[in-house]
PDB file of N, CA and C in Angstrom:
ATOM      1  N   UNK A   1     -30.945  14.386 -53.306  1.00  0.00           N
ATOM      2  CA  UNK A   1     -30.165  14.996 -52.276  1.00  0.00           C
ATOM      3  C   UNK A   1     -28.767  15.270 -52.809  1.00  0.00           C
ATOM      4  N   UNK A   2     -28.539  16.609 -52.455  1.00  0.00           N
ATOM      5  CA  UNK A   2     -26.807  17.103 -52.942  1.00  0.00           C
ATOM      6  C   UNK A   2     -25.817  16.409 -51.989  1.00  0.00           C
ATOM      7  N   UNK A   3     -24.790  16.217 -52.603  1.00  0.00           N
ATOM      8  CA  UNK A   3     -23.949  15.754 -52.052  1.00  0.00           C
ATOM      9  C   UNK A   3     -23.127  16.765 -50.472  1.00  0.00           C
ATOM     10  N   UNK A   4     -23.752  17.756 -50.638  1.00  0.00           N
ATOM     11  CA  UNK A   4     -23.327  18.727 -49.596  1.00  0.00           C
ATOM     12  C   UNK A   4     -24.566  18.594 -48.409  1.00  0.00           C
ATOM     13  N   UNK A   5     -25.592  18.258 -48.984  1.00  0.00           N
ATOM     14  CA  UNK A   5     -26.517  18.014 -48.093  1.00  0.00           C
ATOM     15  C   UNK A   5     -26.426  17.034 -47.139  1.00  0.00           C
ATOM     16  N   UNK A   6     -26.081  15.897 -47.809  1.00  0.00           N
ATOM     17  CA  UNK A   6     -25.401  14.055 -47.356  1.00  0.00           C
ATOM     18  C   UNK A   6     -24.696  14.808 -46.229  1.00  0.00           C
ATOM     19  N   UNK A   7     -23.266  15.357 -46.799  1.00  0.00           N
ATOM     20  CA  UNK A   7     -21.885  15.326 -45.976  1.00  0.00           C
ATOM     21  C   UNK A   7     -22.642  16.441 -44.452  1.00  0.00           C
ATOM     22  N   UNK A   8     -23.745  17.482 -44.632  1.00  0.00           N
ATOM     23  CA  UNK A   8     -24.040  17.954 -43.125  1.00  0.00           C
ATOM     24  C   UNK A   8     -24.504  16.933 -42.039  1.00  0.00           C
ATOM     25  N   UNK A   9     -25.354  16.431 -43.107  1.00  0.00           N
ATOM     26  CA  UNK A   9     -26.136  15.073 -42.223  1.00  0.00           C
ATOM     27  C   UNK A   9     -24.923  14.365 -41.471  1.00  0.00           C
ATOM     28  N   UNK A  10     -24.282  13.856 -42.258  1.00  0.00           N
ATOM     29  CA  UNK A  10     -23.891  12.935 -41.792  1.00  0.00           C
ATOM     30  C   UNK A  10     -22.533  13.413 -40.532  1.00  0.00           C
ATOM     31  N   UNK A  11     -22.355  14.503 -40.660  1.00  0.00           N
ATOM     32  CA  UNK A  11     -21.376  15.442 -39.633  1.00  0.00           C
ATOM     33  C   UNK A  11     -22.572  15.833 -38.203  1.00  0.00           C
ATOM     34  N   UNK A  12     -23.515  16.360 -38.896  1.00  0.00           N
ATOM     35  CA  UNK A  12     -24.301  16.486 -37.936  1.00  0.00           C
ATOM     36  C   UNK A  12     -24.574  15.336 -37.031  1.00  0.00           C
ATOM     37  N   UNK A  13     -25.024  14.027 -37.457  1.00  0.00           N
ATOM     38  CA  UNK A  13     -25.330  12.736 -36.669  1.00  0.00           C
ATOM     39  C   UNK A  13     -23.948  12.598 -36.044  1.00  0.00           C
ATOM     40  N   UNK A  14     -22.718  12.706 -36.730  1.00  0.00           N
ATOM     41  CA  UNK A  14     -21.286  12.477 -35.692  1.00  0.00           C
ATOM     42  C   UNK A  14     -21.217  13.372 -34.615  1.00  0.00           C
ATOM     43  N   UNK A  15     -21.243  14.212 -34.899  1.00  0.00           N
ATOM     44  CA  UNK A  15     -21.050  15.158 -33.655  1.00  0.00           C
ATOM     45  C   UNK A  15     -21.970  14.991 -32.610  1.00  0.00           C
ATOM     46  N   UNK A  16     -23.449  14.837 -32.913  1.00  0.00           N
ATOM     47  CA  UNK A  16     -24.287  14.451 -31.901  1.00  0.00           C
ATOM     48  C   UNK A  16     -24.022  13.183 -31.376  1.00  0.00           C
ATOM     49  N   UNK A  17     -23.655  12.327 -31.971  1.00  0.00           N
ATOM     50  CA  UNK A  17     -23.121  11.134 -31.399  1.00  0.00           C
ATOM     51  C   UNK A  17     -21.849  11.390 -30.174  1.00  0.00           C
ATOM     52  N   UNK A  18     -21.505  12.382 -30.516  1.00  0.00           N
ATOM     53  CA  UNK A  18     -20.095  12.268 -30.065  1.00  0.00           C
ATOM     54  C   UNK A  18     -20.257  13.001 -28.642  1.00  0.00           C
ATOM     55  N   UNK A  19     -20.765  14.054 -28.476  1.00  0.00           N
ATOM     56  CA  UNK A  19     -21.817  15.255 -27.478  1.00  0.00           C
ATOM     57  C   UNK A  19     -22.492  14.111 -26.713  1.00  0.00           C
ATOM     58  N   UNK A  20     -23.138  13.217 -27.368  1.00  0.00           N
ATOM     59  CA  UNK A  20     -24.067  12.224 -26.944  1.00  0.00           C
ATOM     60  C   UNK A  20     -23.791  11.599 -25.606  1.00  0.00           C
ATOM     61  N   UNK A  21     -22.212  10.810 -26.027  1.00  0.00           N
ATOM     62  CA  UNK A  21     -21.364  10.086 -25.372  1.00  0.00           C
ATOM     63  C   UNK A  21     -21.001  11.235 -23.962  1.00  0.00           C
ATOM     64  N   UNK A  22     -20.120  12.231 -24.623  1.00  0.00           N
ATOM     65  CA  UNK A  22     -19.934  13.187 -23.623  1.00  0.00           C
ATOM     66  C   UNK A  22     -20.961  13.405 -22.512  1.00  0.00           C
ATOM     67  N   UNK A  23     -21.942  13.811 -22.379  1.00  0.00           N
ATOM     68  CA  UNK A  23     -23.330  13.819 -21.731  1.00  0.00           C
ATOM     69  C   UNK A  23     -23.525  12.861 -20.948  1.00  0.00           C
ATOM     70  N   UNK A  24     -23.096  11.773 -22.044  1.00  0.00           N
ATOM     71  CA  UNK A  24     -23.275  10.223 -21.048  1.00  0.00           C
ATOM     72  C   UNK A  24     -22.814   9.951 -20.200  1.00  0.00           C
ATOM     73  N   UNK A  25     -21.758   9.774 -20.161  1.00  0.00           N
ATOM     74  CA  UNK A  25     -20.555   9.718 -19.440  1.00  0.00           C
ATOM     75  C   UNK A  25     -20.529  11.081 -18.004  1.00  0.00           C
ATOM     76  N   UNK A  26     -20.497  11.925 -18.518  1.00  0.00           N
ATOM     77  CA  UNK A  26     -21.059  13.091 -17.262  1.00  0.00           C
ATOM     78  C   UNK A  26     -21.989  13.041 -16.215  1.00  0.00           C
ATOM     79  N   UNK A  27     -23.201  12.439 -16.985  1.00  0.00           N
ATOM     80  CA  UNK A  27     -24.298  11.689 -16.041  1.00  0.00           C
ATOM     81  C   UNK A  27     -23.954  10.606 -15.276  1.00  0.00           C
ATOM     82  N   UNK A  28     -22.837   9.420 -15.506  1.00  0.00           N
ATOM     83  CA  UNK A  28     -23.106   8.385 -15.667  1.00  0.00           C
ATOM     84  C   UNK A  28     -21.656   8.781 -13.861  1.00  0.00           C
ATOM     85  N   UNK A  29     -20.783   9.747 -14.905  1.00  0.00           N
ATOM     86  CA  UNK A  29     -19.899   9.732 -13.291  1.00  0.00           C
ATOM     87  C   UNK A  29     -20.106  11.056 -12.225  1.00  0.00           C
ATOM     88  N   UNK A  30     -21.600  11.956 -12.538  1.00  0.00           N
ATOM     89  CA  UNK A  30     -22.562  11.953 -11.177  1.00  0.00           C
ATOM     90  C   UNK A  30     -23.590  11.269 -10.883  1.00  0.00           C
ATOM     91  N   UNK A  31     -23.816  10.116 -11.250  1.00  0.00           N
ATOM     92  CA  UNK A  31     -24.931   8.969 -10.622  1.00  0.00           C
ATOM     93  C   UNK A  31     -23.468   8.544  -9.862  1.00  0.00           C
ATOM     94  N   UNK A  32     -22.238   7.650 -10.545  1.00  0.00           N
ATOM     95  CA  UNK A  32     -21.485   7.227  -9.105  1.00  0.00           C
ATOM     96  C   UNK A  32     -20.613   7.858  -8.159  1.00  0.00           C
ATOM     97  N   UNK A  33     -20.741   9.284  -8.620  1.00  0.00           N
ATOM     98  CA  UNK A  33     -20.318   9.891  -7.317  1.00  0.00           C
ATOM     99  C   UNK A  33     -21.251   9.933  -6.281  1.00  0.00           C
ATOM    100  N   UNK A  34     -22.326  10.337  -6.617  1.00  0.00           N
ATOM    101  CA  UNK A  34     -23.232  10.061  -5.521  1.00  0.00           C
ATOM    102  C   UNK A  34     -23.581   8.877  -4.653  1.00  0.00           C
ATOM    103  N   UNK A  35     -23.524   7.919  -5.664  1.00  0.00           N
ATOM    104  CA  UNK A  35     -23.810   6.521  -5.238  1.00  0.00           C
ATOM    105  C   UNK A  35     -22.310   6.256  -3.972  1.00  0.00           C
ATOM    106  N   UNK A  36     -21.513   6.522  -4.443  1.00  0.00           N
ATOM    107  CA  UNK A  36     -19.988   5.813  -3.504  1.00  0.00           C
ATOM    108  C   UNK A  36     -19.663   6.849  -2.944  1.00  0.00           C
ATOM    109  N   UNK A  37     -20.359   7.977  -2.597  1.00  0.00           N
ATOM    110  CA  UNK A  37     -19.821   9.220  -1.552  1.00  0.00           C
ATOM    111  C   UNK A  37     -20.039   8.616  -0.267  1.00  0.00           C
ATOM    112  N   UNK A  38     -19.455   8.953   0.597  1.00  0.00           N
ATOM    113  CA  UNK A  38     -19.255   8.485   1.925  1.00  0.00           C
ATOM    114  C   UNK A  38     -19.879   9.327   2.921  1.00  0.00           C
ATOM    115  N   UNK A  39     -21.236   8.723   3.580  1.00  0.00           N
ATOM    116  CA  UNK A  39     -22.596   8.817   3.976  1.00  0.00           C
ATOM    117  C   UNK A  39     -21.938   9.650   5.321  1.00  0.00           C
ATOM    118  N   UNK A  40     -22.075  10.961   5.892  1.00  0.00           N
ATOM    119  CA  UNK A  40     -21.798  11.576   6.989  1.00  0.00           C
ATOM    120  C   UNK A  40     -23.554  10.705   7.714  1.00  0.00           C
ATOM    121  N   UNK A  41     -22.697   9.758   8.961  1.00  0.00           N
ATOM    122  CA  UNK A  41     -23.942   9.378   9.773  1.00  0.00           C
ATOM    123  C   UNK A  41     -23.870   9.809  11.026  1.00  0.00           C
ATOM    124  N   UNK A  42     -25.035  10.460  12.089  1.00  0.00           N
ATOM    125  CA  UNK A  42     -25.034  10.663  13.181  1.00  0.00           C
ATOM    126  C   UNK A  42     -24.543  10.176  14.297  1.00  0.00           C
ATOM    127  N   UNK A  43     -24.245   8.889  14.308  1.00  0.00           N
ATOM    128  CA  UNK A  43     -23.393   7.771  15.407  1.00  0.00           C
ATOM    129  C   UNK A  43     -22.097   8.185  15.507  1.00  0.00           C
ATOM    130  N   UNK A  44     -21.169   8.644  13.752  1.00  0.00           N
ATOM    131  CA  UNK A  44     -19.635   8.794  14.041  1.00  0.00           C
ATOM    132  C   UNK A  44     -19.643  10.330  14.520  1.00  0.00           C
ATOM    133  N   UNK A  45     -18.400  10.035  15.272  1.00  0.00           N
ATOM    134  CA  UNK A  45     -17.543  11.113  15.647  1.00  0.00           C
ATOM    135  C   UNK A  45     -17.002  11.901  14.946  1.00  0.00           C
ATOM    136  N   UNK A  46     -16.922  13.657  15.124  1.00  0.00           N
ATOM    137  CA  UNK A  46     -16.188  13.994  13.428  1.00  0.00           C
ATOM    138  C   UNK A  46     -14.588  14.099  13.939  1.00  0.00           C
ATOM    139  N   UNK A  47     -14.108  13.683  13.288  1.00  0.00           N
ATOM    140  CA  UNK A  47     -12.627  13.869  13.388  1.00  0.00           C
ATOM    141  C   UNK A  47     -11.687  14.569  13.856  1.00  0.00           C
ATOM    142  N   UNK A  48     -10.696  14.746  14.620  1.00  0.00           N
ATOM    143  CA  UNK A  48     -10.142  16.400  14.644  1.00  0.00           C
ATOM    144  C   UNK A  48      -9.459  16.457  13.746  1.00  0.00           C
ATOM    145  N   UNK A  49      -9.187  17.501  13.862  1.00  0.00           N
ATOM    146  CA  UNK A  49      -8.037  18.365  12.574  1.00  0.00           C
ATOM    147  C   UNK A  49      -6.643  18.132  12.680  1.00  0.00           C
ATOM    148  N   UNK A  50      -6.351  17.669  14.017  1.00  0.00           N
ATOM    149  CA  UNK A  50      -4.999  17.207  14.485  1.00  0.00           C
ATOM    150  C   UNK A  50      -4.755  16.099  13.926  1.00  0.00           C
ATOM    151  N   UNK A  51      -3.906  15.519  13.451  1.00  0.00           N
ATOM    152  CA  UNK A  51      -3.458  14.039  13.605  1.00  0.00           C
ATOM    153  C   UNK A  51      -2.869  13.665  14.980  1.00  0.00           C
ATOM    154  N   UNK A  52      -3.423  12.405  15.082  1.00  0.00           N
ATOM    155  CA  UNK A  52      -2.925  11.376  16.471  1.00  0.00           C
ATOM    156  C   UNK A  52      -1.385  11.479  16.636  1.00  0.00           C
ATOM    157  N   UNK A  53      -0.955  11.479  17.266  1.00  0.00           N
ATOM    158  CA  UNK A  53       0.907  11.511  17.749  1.00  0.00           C
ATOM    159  C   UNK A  53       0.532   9.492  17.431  1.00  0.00           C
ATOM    160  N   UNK A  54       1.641   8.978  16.762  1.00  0.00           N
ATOM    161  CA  UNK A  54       2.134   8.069  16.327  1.00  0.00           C
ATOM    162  C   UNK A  54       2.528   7.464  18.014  1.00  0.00           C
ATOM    163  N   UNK A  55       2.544   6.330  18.062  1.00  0.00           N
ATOM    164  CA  UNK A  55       3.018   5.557  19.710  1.00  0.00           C
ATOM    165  C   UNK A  55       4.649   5.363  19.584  1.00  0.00           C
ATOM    166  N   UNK A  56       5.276   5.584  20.587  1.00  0.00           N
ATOM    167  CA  UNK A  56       6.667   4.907  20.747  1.00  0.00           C
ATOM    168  C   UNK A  56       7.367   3.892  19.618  1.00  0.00           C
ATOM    169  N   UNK A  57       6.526   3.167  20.052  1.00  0.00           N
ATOM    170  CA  UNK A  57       6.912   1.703  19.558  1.00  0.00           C
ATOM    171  C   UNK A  57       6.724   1.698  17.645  1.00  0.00           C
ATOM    172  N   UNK A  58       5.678   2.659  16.885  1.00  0.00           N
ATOM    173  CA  UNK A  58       5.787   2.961  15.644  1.00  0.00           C
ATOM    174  C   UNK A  58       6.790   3.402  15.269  1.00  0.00           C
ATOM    175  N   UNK A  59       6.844   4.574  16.300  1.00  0.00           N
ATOM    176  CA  UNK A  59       8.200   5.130  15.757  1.00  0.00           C
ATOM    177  C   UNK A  59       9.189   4.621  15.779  1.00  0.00           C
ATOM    178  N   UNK A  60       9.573   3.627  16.376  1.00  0.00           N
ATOM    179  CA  UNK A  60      10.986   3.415  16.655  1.00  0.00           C
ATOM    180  C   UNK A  60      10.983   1.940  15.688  1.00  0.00           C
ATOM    181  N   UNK A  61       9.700   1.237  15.618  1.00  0.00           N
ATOM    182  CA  UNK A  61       9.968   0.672  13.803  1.00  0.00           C
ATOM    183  C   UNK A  61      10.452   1.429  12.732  1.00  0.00           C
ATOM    184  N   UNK A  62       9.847   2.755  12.843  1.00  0.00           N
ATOM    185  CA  UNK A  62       9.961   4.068  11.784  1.00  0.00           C
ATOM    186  C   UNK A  62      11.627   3.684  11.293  1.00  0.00           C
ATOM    187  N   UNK A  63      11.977   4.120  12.468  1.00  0.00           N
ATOM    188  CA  UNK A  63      13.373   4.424  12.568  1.00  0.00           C
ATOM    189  C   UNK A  63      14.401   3.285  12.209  1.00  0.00           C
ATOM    190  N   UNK A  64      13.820   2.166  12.459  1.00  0.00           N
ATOM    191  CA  UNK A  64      14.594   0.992  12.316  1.00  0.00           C
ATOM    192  C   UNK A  64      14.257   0.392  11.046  1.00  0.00           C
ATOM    193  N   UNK A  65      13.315   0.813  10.272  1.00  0.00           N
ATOM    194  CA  UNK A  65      13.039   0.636   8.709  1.00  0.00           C
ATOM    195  C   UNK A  65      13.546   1.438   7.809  1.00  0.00           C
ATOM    196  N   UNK A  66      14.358   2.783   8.338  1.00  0.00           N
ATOM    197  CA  UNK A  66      14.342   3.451   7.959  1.00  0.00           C
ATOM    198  C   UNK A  66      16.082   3.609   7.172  1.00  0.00           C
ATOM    199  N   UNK A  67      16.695   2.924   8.550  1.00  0.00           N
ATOM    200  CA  UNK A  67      18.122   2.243   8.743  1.00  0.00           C
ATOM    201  C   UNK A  67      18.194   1.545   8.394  1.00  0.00           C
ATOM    202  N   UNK A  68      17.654   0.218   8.181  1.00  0.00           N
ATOM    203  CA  UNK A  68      18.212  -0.695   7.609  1.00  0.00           C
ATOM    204  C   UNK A  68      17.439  -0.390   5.817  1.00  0.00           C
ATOM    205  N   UNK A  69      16.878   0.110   5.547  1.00  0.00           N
ATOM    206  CA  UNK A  69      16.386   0.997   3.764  1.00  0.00           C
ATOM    207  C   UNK A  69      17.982   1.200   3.859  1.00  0.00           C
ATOM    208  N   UNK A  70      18.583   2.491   3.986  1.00  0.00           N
ATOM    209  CA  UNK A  70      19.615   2.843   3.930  1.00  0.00           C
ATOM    210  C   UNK A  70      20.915   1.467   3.965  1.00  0.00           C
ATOM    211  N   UNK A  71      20.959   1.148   4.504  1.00  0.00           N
ATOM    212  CA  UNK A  71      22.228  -0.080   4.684  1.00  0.00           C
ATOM    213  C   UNK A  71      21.772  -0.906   3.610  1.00  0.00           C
ATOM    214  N   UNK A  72      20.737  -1.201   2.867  1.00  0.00           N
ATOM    215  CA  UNK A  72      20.927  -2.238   2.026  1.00  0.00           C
ATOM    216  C   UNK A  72      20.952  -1.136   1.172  1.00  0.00           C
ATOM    217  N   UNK A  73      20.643  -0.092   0.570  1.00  0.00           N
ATOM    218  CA  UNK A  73      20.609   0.693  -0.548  1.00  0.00           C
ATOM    219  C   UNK A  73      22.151   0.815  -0.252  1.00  0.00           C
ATOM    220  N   UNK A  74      23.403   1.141   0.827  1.00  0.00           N
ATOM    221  CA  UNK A  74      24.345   1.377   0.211  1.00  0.00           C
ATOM    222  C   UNK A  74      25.297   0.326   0.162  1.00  0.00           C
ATOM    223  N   UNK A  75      24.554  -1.050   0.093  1.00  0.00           N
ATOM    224  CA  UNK A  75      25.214  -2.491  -0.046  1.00  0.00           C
ATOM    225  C   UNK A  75      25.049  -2.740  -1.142  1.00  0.00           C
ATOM    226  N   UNK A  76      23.981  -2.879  -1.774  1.00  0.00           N
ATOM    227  CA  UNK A  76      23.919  -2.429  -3.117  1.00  0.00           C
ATOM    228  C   UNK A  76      24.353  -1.600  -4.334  1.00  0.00           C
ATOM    229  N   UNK A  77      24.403  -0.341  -3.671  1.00  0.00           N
ATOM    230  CA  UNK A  77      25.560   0.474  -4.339  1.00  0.00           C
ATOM    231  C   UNK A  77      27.188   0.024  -4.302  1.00  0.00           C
ATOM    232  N   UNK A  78      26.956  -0.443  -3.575  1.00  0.00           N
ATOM    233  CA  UNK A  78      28.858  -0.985  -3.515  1.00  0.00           C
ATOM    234  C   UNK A  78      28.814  -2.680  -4.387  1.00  0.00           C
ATOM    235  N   UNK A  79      28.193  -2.920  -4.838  1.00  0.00           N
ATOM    236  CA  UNK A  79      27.930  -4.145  -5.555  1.00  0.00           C
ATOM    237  C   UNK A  79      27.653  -3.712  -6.939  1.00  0.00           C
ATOM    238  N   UNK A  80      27.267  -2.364  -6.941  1.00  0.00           N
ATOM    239  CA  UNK A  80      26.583  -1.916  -8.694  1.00  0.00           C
ATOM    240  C   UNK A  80      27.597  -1.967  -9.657  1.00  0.00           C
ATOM    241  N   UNK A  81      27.476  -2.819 -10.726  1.00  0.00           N
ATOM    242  CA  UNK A  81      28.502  -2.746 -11.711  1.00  0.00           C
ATOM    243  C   UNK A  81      28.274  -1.736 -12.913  1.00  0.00           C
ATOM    244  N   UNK A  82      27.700  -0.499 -12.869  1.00  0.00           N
ATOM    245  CA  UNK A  82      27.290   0.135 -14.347  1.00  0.00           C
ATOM    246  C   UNK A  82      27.974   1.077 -13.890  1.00  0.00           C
ATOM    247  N   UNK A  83      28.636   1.514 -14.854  1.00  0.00           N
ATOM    248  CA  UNK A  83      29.346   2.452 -15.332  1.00  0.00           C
ATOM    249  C   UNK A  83      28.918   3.320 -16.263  1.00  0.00           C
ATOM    250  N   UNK A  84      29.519   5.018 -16.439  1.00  0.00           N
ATOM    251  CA  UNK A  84      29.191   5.543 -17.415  1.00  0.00           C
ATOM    252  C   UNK A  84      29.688   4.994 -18.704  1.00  0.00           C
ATOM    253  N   UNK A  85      28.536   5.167 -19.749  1.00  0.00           N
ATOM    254  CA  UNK A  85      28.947   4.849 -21.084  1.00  0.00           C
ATOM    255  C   UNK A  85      30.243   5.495 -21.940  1.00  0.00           C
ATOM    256  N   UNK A  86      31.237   4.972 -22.556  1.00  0.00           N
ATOM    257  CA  UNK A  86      32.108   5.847 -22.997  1.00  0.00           C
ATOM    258  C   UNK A  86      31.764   6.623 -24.442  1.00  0.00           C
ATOM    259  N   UNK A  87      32.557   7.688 -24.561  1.00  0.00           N
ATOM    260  CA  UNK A  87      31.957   8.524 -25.719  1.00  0.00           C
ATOM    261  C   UNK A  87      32.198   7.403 -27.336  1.00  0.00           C
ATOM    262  N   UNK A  88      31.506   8.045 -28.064  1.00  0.00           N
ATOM    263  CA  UNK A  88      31.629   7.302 -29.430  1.00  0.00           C
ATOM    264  C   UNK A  88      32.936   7.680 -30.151  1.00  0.00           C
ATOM    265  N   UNK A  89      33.682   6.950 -30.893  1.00  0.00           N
ATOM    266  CA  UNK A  89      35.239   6.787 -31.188  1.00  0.00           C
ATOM    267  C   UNK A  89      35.501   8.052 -32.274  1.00  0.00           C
ATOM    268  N   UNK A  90      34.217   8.626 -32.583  1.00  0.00           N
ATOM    269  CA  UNK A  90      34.394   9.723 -33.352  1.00  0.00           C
ATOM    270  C   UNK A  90      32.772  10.313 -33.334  1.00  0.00           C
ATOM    271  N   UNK A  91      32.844  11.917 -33.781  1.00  0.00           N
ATOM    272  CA  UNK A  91      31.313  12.364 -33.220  1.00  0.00           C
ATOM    273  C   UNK A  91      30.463  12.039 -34.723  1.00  0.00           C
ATOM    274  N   UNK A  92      29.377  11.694 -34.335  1.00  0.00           N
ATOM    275  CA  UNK A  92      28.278  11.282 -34.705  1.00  0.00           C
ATOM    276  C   UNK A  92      27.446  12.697 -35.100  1.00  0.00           C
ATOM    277  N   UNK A  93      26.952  13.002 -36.337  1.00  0.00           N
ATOM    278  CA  UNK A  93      26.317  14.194 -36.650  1.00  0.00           C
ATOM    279  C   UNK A  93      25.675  13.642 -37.742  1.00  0.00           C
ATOM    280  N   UNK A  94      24.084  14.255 -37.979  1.00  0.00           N
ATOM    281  CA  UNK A  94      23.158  13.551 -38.799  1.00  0.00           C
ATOM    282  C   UNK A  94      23.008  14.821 -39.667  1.00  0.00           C
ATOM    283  N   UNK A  95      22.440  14.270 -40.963  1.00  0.00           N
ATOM    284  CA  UNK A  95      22.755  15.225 -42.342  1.00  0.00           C
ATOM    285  C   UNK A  95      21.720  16.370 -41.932  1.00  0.00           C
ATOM    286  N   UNK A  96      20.963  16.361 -41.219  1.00  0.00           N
ATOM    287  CA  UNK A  96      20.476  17.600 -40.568  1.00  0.00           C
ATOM    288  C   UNK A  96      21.300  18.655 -39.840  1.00  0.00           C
ATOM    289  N   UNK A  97      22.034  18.038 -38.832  1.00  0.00           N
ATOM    290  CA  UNK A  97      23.156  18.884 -38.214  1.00  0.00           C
ATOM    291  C   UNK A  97      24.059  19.350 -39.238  1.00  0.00           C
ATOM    292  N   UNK A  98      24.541  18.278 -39.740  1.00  0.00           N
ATOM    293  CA  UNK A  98      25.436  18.597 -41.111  1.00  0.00           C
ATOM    294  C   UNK A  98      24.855  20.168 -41.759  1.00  0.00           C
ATOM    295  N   UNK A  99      23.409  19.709 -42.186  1.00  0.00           N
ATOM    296  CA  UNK A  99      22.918  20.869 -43.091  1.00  0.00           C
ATOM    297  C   UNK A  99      22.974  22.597 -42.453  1.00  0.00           C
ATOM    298  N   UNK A 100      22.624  22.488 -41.103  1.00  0.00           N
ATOM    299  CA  UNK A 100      22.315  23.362 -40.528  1.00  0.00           C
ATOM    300  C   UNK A 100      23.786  24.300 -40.216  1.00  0.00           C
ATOM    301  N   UNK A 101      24.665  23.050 -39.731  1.00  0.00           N
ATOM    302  CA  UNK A 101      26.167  23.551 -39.364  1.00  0.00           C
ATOM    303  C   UNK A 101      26.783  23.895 -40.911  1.00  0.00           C
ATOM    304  N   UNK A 102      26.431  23.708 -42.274  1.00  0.00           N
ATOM    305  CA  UNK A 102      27.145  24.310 -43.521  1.00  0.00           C
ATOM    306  C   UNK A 102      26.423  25.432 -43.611  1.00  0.00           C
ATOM    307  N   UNK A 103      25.520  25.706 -43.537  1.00  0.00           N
ATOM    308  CA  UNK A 103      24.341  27.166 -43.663  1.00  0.00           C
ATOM    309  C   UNK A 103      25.255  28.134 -42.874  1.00  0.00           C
ATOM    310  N   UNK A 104      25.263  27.478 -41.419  1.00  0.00           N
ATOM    311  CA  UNK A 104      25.886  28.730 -40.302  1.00  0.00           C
ATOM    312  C   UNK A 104      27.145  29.290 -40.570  1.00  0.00           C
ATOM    313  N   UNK A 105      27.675  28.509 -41.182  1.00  0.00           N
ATOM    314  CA  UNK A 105      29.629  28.880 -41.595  1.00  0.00           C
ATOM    315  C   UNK A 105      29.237  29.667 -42.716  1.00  0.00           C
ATOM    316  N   UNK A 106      28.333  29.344 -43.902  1.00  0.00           N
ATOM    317  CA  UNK A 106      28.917  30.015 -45.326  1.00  0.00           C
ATOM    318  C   UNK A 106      27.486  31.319 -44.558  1.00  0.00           C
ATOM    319  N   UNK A 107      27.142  31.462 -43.835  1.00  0.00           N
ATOM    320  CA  UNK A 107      26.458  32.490 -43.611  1.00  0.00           C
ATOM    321  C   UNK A 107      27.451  33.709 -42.922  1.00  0.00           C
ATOM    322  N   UNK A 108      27.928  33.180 -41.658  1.00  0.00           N
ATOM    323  CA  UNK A 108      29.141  33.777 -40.837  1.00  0.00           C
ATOM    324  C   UNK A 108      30.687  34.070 -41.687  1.00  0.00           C
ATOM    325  N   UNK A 109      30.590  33.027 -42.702  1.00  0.00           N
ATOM    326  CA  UNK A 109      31.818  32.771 -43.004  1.00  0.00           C
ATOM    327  C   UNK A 109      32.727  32.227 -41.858  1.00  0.00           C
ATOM    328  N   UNK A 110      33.533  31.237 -42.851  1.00  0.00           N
ATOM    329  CA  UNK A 110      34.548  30.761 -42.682  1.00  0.00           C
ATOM    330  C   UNK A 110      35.916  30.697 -42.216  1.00  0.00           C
ATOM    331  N   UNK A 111      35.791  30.820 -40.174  1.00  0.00           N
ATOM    332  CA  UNK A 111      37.195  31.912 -40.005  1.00  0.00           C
ATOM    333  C   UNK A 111      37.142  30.915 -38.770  1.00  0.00           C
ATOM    334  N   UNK A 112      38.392  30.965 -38.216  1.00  0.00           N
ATOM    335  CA  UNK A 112      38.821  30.549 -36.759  1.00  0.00           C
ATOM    336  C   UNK A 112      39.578  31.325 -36.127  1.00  0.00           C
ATOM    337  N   UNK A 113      38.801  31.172 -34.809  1.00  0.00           N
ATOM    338  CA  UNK A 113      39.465  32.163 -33.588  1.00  0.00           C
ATOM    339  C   UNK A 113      41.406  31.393 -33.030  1.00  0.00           C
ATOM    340  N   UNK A 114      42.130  32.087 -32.909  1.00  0.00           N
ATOM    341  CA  UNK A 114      43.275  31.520 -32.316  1.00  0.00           C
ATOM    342  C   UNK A 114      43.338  31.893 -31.312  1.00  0.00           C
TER     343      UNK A 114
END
């Protein structure tokens, strides 16, 4: 056997292996979709399309969770100690920038606007 012969084989068995899996796996998540789909049975009611109006009394937790979220988020903010970072004591440029920014000048040349 040629050595070119070996290397199809053995590409061929990977790939089918690999297709294999794929396949598998495809089958494997429509067996549990089917299995865990949620059985329409004759006893329930079908739903309306509306949503229920929420009761009084939800809402007005709503509202009162909603207020006090806010009052501790800006109690917290008035307690936050981070600050913006200050700039570095001189600029920072890596021999890439470097390279790129000597190209652009001796390309443009070397001039300043007043």
């Amino acid at each position: 056997m040629t050595d070119l012969t070996l290397s199809l084989q053995i590409t061929a068995l990977g790939m089918g292996l690999v297709f294999g899996a794929i396949i598998l796996l495809w089958l494997m998540m429509i067996v549990l979709t089917f299995l865990t789909a949620e059985k329409d049975s004759p006893d329930e009611v079908p739903a309306s399309d509306s949503p229920m109006p929420a009761s009084v009394s939800e809402t007005g937790f709503k509202v009162q969770a909603a207020a006090l979220a806010v009052a501790v988020a800006l109690a917290e903010q008035g307690q936050s100690t981070a600050h913006p970072l200050p700039d570095p004591p001189t600029a920072i440029v890596s021999a890439w920038q470097l390279g790129m920014r000597t190209r652009q000048s001796s390309e443009k040349g070397n001039f300043r606007r007043h």
